[in-house]
Protein backbone atom coordinates (compact mmCIF):
# COMPACT_ATOMS: atom_id res chain seq x y z
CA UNK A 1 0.00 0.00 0.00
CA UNK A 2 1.80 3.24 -0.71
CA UNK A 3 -0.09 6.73 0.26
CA UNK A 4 1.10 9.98 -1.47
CA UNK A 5 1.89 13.02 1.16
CA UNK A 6 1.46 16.15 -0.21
CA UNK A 7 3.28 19.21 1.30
CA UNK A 8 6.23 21.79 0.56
CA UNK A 9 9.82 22.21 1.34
CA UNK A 10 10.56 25.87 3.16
CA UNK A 11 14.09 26.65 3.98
CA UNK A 12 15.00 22.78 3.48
CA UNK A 13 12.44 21.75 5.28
CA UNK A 14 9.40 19.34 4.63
CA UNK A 15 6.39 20.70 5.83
CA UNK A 16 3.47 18.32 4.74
CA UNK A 17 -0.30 19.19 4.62
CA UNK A 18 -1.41 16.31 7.00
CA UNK A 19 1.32 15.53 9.45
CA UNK A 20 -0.59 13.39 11.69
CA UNK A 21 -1.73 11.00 8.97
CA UNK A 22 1.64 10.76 7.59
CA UNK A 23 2.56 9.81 11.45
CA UNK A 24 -0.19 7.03 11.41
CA UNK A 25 0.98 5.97 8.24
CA UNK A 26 4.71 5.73 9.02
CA UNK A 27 4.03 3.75 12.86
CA UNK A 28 1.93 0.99 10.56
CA UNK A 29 5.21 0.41 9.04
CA UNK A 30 7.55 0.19 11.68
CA UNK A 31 10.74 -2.41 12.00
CA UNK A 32 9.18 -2.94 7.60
CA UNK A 33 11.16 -1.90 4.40
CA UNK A 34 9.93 1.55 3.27
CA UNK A 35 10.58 3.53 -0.26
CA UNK A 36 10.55 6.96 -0.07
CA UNK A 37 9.87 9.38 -3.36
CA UNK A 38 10.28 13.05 -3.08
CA UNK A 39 9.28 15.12 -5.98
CA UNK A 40 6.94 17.81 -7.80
CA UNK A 41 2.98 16.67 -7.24
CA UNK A 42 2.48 15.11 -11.54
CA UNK A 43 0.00 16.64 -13.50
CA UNK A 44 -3.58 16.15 -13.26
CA UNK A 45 -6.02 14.99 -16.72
CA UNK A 46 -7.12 18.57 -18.55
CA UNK A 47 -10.76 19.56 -18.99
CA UNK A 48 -9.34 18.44 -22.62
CA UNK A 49 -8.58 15.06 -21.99
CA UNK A 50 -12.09 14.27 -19.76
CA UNK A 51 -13.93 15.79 -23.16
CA UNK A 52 -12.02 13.34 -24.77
CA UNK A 53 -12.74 10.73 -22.71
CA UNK A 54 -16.49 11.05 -21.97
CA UNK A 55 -17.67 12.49 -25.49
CA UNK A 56 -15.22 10.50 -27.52
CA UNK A 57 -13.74 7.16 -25.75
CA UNK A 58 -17.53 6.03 -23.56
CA UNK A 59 -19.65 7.62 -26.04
CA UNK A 60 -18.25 5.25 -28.46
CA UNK A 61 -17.99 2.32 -26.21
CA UNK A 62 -21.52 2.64 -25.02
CA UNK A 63 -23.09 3.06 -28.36
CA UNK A 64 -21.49 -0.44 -29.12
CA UNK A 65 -22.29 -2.48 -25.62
CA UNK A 66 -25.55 -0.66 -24.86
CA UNK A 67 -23.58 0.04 -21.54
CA UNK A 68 -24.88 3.73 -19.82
CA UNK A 69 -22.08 6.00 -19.46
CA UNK A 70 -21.15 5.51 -16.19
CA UNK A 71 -21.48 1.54 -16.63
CA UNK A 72 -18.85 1.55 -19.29
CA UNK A 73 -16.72 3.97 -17.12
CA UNK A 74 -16.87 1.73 -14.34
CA UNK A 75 -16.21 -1.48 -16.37
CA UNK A 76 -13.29 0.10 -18.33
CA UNK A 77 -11.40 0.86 -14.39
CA UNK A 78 -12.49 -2.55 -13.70
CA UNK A 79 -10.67 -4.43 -16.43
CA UNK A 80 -7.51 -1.60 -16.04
CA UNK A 81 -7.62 0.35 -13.24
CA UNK A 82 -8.16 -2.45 -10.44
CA UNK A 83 -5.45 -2.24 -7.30
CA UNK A 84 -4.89 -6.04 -6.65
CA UNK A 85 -2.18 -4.91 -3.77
CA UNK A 86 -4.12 -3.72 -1.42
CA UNK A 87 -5.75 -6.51 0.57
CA UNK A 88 -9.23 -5.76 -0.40
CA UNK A 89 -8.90 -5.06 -4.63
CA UNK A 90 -9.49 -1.57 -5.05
CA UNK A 91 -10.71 0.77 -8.06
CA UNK A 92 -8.58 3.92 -8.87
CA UNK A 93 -10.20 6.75 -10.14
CA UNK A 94 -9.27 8.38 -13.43
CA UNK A 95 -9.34 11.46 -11.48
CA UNK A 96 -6.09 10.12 -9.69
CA UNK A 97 -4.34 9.70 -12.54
CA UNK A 98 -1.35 12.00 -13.84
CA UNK A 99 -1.42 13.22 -18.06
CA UNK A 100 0.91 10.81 -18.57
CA UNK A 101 -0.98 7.48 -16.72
CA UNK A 102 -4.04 8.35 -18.09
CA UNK A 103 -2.90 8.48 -21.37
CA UNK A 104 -1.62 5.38 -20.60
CA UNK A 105 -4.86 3.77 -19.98
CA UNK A 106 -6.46 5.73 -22.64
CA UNK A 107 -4.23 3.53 -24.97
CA UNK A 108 -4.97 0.28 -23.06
CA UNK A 109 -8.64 1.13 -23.77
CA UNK A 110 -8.34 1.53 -27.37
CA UNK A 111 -6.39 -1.52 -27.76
CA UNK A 112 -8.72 -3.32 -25.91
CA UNK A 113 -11.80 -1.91 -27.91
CA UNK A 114 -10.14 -2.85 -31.01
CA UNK A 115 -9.07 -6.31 -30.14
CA UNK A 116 -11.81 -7.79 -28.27
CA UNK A 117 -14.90 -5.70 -29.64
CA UNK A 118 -13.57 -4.91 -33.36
CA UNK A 119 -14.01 -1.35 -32.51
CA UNK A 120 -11.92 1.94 -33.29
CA UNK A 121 -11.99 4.54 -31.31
CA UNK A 122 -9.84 7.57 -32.98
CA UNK A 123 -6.97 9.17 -31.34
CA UNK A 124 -7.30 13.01 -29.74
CA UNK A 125 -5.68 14.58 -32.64
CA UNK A 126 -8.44 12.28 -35.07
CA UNK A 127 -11.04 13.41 -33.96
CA UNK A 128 -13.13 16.84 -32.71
CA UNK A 129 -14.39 16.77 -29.39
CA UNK A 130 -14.57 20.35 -28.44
């Protein structure tokens, strides 16, 4: 289970938003192996990219299954966005997701669509979604 701290360094320092959390956080892991990552907080998906993915990516995908909207959104984080580490499998939310890993699952999901259902869905750049 890893949990992402947010905060800011000030003279050198690490001052994080939620210190006691981070506390609780680092006792559950006492006398255990730790990795620690210190870096800029990653970009979050643009109003772009959830245009994209609502009116281009579901839209299509629901047309073809008869899913609603949200059932296809919901299936689609089932079959790649499932956390089997965590001791009861989780769902991660787009929303969580940097540019970069949700572009990364945007290209899992057209794979997938055009493997297992015969269906394209075009590229960003293919496309008009404004």
């Amino acid at each position: 289970m890893k949990k992402v701290f947010k905060g800011k360094v000030d003279n050198g320092r690490i001052v994080l938003k939620d210190p006691k959390k981070y506390s609780l956080v680092v006792w559950s892991l006492n006398n255990k192996d730790i990795e620690l990552t210190v870096g800029k907080p990653s970009k979050t998906r643009s109003n772009q990219e959830n245009r994209y993915y609502w009116g281009v990516v579901i839209k299509i995908l629901s047309d073809e299954t008869g899913y609603s909207d949200n059932e296809m959104h919901d299936a689609l984080r089932m079959l790649f966005l499932l956390d089997r580490e965590r001791k009861v499998p989780t769902l991660i939310s787009t929303t969580s997701l940097s540019t970069v890993q949700f572009e990364e699952y945007m290209s899992k999901v057209r794979a997938w669509a055009s493997s297992d259902l015969d269906v394209y869905i075009p590229e960003p750049n293919e496309v008009d979604f404004e």
